[in-house]
C-alpha atoms as a PDB file:
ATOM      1  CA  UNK A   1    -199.828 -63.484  40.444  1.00  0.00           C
ATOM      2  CA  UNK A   2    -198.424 -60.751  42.288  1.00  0.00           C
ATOM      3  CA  UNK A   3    -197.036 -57.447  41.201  1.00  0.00           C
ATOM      4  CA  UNK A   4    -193.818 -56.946  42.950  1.00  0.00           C
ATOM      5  CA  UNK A   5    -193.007 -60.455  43.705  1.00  0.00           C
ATOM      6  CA  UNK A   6    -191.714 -62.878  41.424  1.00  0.00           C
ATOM      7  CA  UNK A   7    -193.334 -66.231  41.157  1.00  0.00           C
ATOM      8  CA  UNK A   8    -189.953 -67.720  42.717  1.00  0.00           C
ATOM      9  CA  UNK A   9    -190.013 -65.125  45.768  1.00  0.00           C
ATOM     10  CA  UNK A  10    -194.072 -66.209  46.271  1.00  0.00           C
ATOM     11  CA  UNK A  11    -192.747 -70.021  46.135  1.00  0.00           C
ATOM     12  CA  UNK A  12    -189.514 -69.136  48.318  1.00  0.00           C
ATOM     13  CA  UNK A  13    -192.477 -66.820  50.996  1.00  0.00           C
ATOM     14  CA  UNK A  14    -194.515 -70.257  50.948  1.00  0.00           C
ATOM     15  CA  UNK A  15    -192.457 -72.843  51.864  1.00  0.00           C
ATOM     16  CA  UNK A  16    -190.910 -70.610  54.555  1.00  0.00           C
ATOM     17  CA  UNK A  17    -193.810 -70.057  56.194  1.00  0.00           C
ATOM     18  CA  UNK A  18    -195.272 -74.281  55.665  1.00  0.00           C
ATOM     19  CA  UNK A  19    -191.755 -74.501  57.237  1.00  0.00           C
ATOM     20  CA  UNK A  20    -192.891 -71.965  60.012  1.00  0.00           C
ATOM     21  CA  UNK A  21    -195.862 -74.022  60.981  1.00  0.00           C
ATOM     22  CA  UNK A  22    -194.444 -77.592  61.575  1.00  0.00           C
ATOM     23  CA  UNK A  23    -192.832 -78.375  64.735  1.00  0.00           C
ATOM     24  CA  UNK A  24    -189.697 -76.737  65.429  1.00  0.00           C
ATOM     25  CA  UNK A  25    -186.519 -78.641  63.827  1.00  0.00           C
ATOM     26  CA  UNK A  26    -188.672 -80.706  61.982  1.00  0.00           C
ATOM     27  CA  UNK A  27    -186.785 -81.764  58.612  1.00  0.00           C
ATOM     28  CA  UNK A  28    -189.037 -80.984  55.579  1.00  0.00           C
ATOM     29  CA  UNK A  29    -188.853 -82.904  52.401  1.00  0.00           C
ATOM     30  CA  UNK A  30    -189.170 -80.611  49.067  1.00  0.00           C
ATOM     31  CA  UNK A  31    -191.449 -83.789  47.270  1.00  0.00           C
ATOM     32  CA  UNK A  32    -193.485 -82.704  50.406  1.00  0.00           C
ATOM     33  CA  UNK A  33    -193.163 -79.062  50.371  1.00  0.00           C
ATOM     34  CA  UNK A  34    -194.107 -79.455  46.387  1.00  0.00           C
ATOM     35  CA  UNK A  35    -197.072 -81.410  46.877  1.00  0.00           C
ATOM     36  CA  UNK A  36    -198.611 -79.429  49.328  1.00  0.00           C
ATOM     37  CA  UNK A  37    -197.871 -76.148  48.195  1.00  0.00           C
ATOM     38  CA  UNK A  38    -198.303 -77.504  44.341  1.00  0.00           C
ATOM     39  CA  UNK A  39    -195.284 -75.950  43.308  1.00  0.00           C
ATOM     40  CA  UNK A  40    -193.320 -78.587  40.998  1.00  0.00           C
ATOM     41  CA  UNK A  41    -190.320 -80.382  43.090  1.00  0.00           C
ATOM     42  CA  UNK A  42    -187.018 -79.188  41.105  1.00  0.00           C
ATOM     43  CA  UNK A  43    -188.578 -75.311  41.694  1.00  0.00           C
ATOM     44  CA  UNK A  44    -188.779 -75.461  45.471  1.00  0.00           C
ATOM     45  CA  UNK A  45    -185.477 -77.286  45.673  1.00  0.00           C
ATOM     46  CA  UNK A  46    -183.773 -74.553  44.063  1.00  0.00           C
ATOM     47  CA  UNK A  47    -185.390 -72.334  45.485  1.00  0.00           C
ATOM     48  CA  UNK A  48    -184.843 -73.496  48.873  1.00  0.00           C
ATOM     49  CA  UNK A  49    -180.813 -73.754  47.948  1.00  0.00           C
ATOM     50  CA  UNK A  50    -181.147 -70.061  47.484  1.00  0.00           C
ATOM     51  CA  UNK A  51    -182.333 -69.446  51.169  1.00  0.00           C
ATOM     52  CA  UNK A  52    -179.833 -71.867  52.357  1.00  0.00           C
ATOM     53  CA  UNK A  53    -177.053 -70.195  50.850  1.00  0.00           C
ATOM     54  CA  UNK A  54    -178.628 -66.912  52.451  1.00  0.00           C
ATOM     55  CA  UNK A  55    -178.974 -68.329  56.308  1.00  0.00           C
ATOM     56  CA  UNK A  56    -182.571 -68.828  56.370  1.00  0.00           C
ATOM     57  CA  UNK A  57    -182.788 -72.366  55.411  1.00  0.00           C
ATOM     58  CA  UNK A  58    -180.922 -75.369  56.304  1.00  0.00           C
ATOM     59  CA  UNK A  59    -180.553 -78.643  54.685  1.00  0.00           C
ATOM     60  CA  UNK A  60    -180.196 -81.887  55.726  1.00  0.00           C
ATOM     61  CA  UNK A  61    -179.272 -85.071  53.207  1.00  0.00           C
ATOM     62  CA  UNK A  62    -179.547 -88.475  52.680  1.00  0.00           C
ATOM     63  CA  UNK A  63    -182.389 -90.743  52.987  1.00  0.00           C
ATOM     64  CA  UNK A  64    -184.031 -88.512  55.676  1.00  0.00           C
ATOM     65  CA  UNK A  65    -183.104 -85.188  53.915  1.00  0.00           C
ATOM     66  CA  UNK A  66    -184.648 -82.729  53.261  1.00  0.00           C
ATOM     67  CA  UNK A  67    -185.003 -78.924  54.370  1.00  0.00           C
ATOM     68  CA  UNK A  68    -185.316 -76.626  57.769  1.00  0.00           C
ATOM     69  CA  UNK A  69    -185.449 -73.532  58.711  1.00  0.00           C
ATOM     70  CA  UNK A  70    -181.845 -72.260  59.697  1.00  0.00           C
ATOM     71  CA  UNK A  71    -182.728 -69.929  62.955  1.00  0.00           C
ATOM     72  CA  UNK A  72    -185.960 -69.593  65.536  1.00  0.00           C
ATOM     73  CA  UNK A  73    -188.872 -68.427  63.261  1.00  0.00           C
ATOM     74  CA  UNK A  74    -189.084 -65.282  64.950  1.00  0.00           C
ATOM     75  CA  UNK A  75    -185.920 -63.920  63.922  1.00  0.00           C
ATOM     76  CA  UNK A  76    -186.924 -64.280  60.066  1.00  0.00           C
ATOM     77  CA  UNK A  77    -188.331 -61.332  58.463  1.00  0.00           C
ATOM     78  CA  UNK A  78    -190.353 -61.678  55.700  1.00  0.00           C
ATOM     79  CA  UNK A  79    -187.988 -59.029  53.779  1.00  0.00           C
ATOM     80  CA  UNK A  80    -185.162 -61.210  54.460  1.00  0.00           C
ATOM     81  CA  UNK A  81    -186.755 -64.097  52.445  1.00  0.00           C
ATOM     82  CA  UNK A  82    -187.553 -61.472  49.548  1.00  0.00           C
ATOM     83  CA  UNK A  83    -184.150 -59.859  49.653  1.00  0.00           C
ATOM     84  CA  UNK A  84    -182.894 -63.406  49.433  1.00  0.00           C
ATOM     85  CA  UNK A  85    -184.492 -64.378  46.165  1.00  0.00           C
ATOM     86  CA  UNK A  86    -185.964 -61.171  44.431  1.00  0.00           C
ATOM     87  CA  UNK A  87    -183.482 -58.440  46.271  1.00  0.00           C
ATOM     88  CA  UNK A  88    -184.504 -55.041  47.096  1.00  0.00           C
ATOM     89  CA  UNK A  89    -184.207 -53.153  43.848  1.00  0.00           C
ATOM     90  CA  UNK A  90    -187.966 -52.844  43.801  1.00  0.00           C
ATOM     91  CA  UNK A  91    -188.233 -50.301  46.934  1.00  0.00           C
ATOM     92  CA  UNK A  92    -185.846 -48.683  45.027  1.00  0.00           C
ATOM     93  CA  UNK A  93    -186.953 -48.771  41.056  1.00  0.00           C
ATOM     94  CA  UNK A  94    -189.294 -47.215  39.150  1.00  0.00           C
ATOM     95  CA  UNK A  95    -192.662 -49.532  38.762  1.00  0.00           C
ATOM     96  CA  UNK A  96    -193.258 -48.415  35.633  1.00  0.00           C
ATOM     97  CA  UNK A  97    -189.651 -49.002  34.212  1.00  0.00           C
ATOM     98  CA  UNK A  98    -188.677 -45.948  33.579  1.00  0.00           C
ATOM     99  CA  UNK A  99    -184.431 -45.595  34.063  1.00  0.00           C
ATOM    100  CA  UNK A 100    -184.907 -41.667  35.076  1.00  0.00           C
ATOM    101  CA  UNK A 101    -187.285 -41.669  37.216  1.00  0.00           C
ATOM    102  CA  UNK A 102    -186.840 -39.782  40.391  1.00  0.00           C
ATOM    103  CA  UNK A 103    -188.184 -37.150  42.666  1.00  0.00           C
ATOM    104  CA  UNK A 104    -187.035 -34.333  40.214  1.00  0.00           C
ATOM    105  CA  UNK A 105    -187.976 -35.838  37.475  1.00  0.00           C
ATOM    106  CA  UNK A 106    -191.349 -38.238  38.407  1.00  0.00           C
ATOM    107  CA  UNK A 107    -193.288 -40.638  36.295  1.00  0.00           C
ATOM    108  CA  UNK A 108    -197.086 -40.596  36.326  1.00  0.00           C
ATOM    109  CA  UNK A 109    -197.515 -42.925  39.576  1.00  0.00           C
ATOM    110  CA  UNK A 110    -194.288 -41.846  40.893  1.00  0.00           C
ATOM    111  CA  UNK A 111    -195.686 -40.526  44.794  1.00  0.00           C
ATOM    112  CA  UNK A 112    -198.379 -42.764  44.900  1.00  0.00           C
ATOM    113  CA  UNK A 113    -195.915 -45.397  44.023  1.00  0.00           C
ATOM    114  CA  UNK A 114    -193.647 -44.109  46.766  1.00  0.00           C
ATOM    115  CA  UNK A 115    -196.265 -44.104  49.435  1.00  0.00           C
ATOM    116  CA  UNK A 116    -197.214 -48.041  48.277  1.00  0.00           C
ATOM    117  CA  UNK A 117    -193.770 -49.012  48.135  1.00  0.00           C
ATOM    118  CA  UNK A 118    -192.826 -47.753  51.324  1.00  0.00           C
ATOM    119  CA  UNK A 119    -195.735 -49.442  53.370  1.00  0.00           C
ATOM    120  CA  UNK A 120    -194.649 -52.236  51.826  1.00  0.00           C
ATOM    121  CA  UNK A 121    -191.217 -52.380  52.913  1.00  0.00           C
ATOM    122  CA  UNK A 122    -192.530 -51.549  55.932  1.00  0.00           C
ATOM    123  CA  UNK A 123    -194.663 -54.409  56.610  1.00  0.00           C
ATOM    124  CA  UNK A 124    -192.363 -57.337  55.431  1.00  0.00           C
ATOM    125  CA  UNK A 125    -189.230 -55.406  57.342  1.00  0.00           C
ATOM    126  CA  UNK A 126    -191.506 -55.130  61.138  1.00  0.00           C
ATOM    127  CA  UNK A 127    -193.111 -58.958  60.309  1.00  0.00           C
ATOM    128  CA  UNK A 128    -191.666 -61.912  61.270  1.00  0.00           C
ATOM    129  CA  UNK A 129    -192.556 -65.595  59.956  1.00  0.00           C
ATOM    130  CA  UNK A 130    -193.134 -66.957  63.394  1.00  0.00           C
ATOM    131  CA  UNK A 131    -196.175 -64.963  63.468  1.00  0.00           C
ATOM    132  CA  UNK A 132    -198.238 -66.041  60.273  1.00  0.00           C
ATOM    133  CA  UNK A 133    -197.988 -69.869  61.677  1.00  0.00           C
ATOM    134  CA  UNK A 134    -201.914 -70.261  62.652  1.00  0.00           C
ATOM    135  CA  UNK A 135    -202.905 -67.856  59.058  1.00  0.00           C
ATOM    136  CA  UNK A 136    -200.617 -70.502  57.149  1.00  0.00           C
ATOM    137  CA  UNK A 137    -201.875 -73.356  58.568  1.00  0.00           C
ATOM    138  CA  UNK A 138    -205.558 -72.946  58.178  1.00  0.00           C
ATOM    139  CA  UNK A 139    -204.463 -71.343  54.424  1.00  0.00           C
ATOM    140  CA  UNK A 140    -202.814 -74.956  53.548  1.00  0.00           C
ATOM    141  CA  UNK A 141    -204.770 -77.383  55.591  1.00  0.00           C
ATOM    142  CA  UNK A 142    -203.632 -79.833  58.297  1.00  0.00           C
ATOM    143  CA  UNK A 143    -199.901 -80.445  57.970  1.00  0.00           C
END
């Protein structure tokens, strides 16, 4: 469990990146996106609709359907994937839920919120997918 991401974002990061580290154009099935990533079947096919309708995914049907990434690895930013499914209200909200929460008027974590929450952004804005392919695949096994 994470604490800014939802589960469906972590799923949606996941199967980008297994995506990432097959061979380029190769057509991924989401029974075998699922069962390697244990993530059950009907939650990584919606969740992969939801980066197709964004641009980062493509799919493919019929008999040898399945999903692809929509453009070279390297132009996918890991914040693209999370605006995609979780949006970018959280680099924007108060972590502690608080609706008037601003520099005026902080909440107890407020700056060192801030500072977090900006390194964040940061990160998954300056990294793209293409580079995590090695990471993944020694994280998940042979492919």
């Amino acid at each position: 469990m994470t604490v800014i991401f939802s589960k469906k974002c972590e799923y949606g990061l996941q199967a980008v990146l297994y995506m990432t580290a097959k061979e380029a154009g190769c057509v991924c099935p989401s029974e075998e996106i699922s069962k390697k990533l244990k993530i059950p079947k009907e939650f990584v096919s919606k969740i992969l609709q939801s980066l197709t309708e964004s641009g980062i995914v493509d799919s493919k049907k019929g008999k040898s359907g399945g999903f692809m990434l929509a453009k070279d690895p390297s132009k996918i930013r890991l914040i693209d994937i999370v605006a995609a499914i979780d949006g970018l209200d959280l680099f924007n909200s108060c972590v502690l839920g608080f609706p008037s929460c601003s520099p005026d008027k902080p909440c107890p974590v407020h700056d060192k919120w801030g500072e977090l929450r900006s390194k964040a952004y940061e990160m998954l804005a300056s990294e793209t997918v293409d580079k995590f392919k090695e990471k993944t695949i020694k994280k998940i096994g042979k492919m």
